[in-house]
Protein backbone atom coordinates (compact mmCIF):
# COMPACT_ATOMS: atom_id res chain seq x y z
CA UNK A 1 80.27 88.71 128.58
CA UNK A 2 82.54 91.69 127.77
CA UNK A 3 81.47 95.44 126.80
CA UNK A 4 83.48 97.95 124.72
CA UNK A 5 83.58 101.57 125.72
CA UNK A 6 84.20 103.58 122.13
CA UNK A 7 85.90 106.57 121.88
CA UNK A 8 86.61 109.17 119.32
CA UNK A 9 90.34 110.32 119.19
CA UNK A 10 90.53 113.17 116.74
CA UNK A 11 91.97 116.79 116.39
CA UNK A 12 94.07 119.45 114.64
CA UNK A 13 97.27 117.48 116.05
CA UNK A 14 97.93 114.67 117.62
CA UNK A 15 100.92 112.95 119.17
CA UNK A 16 101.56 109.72 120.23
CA UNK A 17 105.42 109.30 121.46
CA UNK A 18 106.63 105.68 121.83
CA UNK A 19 110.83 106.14 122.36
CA UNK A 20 111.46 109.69 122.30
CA UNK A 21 111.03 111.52 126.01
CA UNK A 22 113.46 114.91 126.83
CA UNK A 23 115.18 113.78 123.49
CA UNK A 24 116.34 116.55 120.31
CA UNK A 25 113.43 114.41 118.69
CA UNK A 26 110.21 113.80 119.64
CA UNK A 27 108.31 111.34 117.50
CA UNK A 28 104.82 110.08 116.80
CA UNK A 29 103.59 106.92 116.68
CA UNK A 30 101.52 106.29 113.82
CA UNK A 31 98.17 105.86 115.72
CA UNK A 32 97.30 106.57 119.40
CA UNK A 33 99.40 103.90 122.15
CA UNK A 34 97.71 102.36 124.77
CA UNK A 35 99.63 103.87 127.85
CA UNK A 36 98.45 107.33 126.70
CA UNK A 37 94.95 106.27 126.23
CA UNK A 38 94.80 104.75 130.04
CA UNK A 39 97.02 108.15 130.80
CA UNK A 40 93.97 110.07 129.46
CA UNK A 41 91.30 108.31 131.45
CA UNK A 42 93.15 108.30 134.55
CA UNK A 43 93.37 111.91 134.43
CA UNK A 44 89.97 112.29 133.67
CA UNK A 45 89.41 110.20 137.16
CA UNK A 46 91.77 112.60 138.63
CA UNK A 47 93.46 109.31 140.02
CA UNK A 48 97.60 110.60 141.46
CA UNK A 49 100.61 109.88 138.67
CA UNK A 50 101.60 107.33 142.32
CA UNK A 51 98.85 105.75 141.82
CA UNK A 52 99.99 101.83 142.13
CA UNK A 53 98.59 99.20 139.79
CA UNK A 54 97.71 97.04 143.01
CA UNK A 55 96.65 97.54 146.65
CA UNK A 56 96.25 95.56 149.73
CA UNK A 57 93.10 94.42 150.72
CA UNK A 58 92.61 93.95 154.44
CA UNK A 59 88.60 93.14 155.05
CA UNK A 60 89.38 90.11 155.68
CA UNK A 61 90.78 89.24 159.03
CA UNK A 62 94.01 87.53 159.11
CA UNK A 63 94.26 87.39 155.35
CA UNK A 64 96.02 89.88 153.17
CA UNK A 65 95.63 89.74 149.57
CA UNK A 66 96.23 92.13 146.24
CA UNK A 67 93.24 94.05 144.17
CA UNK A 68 93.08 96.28 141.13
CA UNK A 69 92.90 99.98 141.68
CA UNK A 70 91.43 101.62 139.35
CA UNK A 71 94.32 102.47 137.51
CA UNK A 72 94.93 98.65 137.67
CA UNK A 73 91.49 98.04 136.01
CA UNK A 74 92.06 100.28 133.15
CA UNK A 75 95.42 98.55 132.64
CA UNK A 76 93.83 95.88 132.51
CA UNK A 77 91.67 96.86 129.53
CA UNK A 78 92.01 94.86 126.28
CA UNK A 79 92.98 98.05 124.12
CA UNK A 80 92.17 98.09 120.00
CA UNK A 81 92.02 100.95 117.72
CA UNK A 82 90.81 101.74 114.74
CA UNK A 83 92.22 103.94 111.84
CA UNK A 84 89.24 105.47 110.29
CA UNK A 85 91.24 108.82 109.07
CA UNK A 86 94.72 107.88 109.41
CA UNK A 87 95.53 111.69 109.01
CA UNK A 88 99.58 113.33 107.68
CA UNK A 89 102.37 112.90 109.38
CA UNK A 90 103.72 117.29 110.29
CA UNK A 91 107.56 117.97 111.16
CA UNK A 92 107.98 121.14 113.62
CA UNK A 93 110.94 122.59 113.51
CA UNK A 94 111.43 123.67 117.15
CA UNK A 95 113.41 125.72 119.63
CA UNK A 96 113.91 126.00 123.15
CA UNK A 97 115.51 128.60 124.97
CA UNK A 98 118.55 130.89 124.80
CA UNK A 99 119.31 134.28 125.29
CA UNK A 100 119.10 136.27 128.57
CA UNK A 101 116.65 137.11 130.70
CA UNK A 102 115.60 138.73 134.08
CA UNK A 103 115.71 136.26 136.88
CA UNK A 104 112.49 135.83 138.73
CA UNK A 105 111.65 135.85 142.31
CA UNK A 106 110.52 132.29 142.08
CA UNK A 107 114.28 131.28 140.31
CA UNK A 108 115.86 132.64 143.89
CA UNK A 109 113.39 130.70 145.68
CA UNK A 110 113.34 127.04 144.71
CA UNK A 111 116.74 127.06 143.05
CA UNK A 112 119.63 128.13 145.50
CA UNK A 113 122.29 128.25 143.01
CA UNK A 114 120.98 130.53 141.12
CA UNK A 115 120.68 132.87 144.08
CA UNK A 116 124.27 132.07 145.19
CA UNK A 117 125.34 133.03 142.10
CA UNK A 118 123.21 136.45 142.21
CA UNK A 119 124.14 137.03 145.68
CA UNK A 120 126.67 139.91 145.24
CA UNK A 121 124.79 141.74 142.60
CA UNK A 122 121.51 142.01 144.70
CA UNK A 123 123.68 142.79 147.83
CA UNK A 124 124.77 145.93 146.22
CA UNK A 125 121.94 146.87 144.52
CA UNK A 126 119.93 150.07 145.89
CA UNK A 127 116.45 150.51 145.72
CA UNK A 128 113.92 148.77 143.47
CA UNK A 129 116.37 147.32 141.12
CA UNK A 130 114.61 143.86 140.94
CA UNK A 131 114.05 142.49 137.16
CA UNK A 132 117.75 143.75 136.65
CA UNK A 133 119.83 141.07 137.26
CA UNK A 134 121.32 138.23 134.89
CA UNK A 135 123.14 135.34 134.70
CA UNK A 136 124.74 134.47 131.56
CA UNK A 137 123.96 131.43 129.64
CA UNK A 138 122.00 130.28 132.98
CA UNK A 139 118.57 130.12 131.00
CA UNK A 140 118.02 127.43 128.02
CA UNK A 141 116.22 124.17 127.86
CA UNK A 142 116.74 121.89 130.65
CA UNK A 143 118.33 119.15 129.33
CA UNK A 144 118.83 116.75 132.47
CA UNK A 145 116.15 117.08 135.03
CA UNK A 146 116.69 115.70 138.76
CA UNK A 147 115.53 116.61 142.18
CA UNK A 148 117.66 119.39 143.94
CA UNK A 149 118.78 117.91 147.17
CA UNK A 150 117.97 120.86 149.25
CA UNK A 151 115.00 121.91 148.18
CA UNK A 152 113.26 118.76 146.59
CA UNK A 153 112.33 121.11 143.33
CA UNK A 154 112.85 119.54 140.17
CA UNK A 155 115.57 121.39 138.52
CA UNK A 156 118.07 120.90 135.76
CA UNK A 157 121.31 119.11 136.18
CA UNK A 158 123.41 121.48 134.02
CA UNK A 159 123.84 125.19 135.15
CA UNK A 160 124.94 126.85 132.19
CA UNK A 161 123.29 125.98 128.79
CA UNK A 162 122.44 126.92 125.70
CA UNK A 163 119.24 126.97 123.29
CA UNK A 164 117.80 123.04 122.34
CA UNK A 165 116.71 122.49 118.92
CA UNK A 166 114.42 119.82 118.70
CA UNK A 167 112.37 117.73 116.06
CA UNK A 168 108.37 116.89 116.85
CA UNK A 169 106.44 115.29 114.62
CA UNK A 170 102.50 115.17 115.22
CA UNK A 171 99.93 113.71 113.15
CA UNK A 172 97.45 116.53 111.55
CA UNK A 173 94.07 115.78 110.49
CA UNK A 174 93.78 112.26 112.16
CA UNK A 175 90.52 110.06 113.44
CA UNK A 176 90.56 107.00 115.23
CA UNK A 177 87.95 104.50 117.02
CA UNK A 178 89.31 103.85 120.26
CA UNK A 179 87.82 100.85 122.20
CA UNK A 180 88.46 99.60 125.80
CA UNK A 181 87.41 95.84 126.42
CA UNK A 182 86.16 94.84 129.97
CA UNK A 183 83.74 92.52 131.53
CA UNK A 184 82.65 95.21 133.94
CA UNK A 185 80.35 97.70 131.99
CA UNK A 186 79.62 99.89 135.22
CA UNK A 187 83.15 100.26 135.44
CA UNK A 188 83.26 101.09 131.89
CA UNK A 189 80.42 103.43 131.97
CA UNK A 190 81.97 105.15 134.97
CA UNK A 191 85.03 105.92 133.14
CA UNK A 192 82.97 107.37 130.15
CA UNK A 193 81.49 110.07 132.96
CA UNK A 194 84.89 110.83 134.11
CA UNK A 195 85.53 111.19 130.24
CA UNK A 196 82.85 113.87 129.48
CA UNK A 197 83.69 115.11 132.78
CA UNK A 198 87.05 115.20 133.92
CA UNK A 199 89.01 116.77 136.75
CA UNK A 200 91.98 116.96 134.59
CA UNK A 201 92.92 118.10 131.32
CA UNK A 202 92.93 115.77 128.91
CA UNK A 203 94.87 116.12 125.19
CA UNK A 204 95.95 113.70 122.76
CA UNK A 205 99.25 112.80 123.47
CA UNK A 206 101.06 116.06 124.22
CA UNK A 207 99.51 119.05 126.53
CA UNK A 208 99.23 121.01 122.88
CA UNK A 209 97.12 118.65 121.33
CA UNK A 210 93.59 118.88 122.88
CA UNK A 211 90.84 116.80 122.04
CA UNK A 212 88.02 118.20 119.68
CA UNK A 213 84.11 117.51 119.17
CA UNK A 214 82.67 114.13 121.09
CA UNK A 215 85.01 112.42 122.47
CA UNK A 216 82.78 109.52 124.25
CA UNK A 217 80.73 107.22 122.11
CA UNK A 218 79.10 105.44 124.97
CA UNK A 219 79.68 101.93 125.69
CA UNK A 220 78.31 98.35 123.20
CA UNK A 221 78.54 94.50 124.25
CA UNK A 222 80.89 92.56 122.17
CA UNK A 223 84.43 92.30 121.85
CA UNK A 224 86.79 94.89 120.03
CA UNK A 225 86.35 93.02 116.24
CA UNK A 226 82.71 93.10 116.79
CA UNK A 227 82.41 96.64 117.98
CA UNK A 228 84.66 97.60 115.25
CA UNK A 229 83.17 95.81 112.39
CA UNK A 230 79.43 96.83 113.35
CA UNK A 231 80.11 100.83 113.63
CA UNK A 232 80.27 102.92 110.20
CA UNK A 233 83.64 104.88 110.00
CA UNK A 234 83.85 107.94 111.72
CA UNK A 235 83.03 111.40 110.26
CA UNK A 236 86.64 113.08 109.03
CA UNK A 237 87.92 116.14 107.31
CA UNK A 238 88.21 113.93 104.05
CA UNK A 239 85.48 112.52 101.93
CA UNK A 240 87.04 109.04 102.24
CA UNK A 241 84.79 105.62 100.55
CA UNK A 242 82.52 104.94 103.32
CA UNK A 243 82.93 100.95 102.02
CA UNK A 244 86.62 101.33 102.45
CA UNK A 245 88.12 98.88 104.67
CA UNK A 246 90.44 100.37 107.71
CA UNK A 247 93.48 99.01 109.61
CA UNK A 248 92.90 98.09 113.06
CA UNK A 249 95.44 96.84 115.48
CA UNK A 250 93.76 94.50 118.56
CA UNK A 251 95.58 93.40 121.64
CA UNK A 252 96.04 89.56 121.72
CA UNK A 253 97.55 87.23 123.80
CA UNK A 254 101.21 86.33 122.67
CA UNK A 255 100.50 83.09 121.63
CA UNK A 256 98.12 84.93 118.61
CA UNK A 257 99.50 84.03 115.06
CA UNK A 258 101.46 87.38 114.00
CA UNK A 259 101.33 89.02 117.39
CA UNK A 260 103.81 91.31 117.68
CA UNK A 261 105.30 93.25 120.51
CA UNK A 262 104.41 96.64 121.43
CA UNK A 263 106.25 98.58 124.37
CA UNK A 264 103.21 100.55 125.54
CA UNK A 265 101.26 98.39 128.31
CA UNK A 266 101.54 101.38 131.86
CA UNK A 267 102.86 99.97 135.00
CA UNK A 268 103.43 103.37 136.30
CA UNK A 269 102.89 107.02 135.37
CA UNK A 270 105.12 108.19 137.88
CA UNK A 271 106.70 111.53 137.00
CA UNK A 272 110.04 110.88 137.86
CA UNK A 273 110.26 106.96 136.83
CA UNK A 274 107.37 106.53 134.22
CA UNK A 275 107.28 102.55 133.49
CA UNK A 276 105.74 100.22 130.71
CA UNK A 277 105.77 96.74 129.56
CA UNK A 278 105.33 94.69 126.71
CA UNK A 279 101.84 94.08 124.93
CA UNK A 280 101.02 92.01 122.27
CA UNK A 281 98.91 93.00 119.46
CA UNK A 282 97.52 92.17 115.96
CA UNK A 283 96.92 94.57 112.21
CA UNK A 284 93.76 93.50 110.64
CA UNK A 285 91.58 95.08 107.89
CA UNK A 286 87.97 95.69 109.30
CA UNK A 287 84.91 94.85 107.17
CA UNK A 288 82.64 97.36 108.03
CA UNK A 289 79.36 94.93 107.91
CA UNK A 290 76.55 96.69 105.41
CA UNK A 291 74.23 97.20 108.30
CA UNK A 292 76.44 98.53 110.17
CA UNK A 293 75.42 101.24 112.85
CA UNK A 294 75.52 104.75 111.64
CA UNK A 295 76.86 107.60 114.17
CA UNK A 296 74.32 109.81 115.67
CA UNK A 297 74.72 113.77 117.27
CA UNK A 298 79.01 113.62 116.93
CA UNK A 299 79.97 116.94 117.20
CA UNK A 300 83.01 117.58 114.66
């Protein structure tokens, strides 16, 4: 038997990137992905961005042989969500960068070029004349980020530069029913705790997008249609028809009738080499049975 663990993904903003990363623009998928979901609950475990989907067991003697971590096990969620407020797609017009500005002590430290090209001017400078010296067009948005060979810092690939104007889009206003499927519910349950708990920040999508009100709904038996079908739609900032019938997209096998591809499924939330994989999921309209179960103590 499988259990659900609900949650409740809502907020001012909320951003969901599935192409865009270090691009002019950043866009937003029209309801939360799957790899930022697991993203979210693996911080809230506090589990490393190494953290490998597999690792060796060796209790047995002689024998070698692959388990999930727990990163593994929350890949290996069956991942469905629910639009109840599908929210309005916002357009930021944003900038980066430009101008000139004081170099810091920390730009001499992990970035030796910088402090090559400052030598001179603090070698001649007399008393406290630190917070005085520039480098033209050496500040701006870093637009190719790679790992300095002498220092190991991550630092940008271009020295001069120039302001970056870039494109977001978020989604304002937005509520969605979230459910992991597994047939462990102590493993669900302790990733609920982690949840209302968590050793890392959590946000919806982007680091500006925090979560609001109750985010954990607790855990139900069932499978993702059920769980979605038998709960009431969630409280919003609109007075929507509480018999209206919302999309929901379910992760299926690929040999489902209209499955279609979705690039989203983690493999590794590496910093420097982030990869995902292909998914397979299904849009339905839920039914929201009559007797459905109504939510109780949700903080807005």
């Amino acid at each position: 038997m499988t259990h659900v663990l609900l949650l409740r993904l809502a907020g001012p903003l909320q951003s969901w990137g599935m192409t865009s990363r270090f691009a002019a623009r950043r866009d937003s998928h029209s309801r939360p992905t799957k790899s930022a979901v697991i993203g979210m609950c693996a911080a809230a475990l506090g589990l490393p961005r190494t953290t490998d989907l597999d690792e060796t067991d060796s209790s047995v003697e002689g024998m070698e042989r692959k388990r999930p971590t727990p990163l593994g096990r929350l890949a290996g969620t069956v991942f469905g969500v629910r639009a109840d407020h599908p929210g309005v797609p916002v357009r930021d017009y944003h900038t980066v960068g430009a101008g000139s500005y004081p170099l810091r002590p920390r730009d001499l430290i992990t970035d030796h070029r910088r402090a090559a090209a400052v030598s001179a001017s603090l070698d001649a400078a007399t008393g406290n004349q630190f917070g005085h010296h520039t480098l033209a067009r050496w500040y701006g948005a870093p637009k190719k980020i790679a790992a300095d060979p002498h220092s190991g810092v991550l630092v940008s690939g271009e020295l001069r530069r120039s302001g970056l104007i870039t494109e977001r889009w978020y989604l304002a206003d937005a509520t969605f029913l979230v459910g992991l499927q597994h047939a462990d519910e102590d493993f669900l349950r302790t990733v609920a705790r982690a949840l209302e708990h968590p050793q890392r920040l959590l946000w919806l999508g982007r680091k500006s997008c925090p979560p609001s009100g109750t985010l954990v709904l607790g855990t139900v038996p069932g499978d993702l249609g059920t769980a979605f079908r038998t709960h009431r739609l969630l409280p919003g900032p609109d007075t929507a028809d509480p018999a209206r019938k919302p999309w929901a997209w379910l992760q299926v096998p690929p040999s489902e009738r209209g499955a279609t591809p979705v690039p989203d499924q983690p493999m590794s939330f590496d910093s420097l080499q982030p990869q995902h994989t292909t998914r397979w999921e299904v849009r339905r309209r839920i039914t929201i049975a009559p007797n459905s179960a109504d939510w109780k103590d949700i903080i807005l």
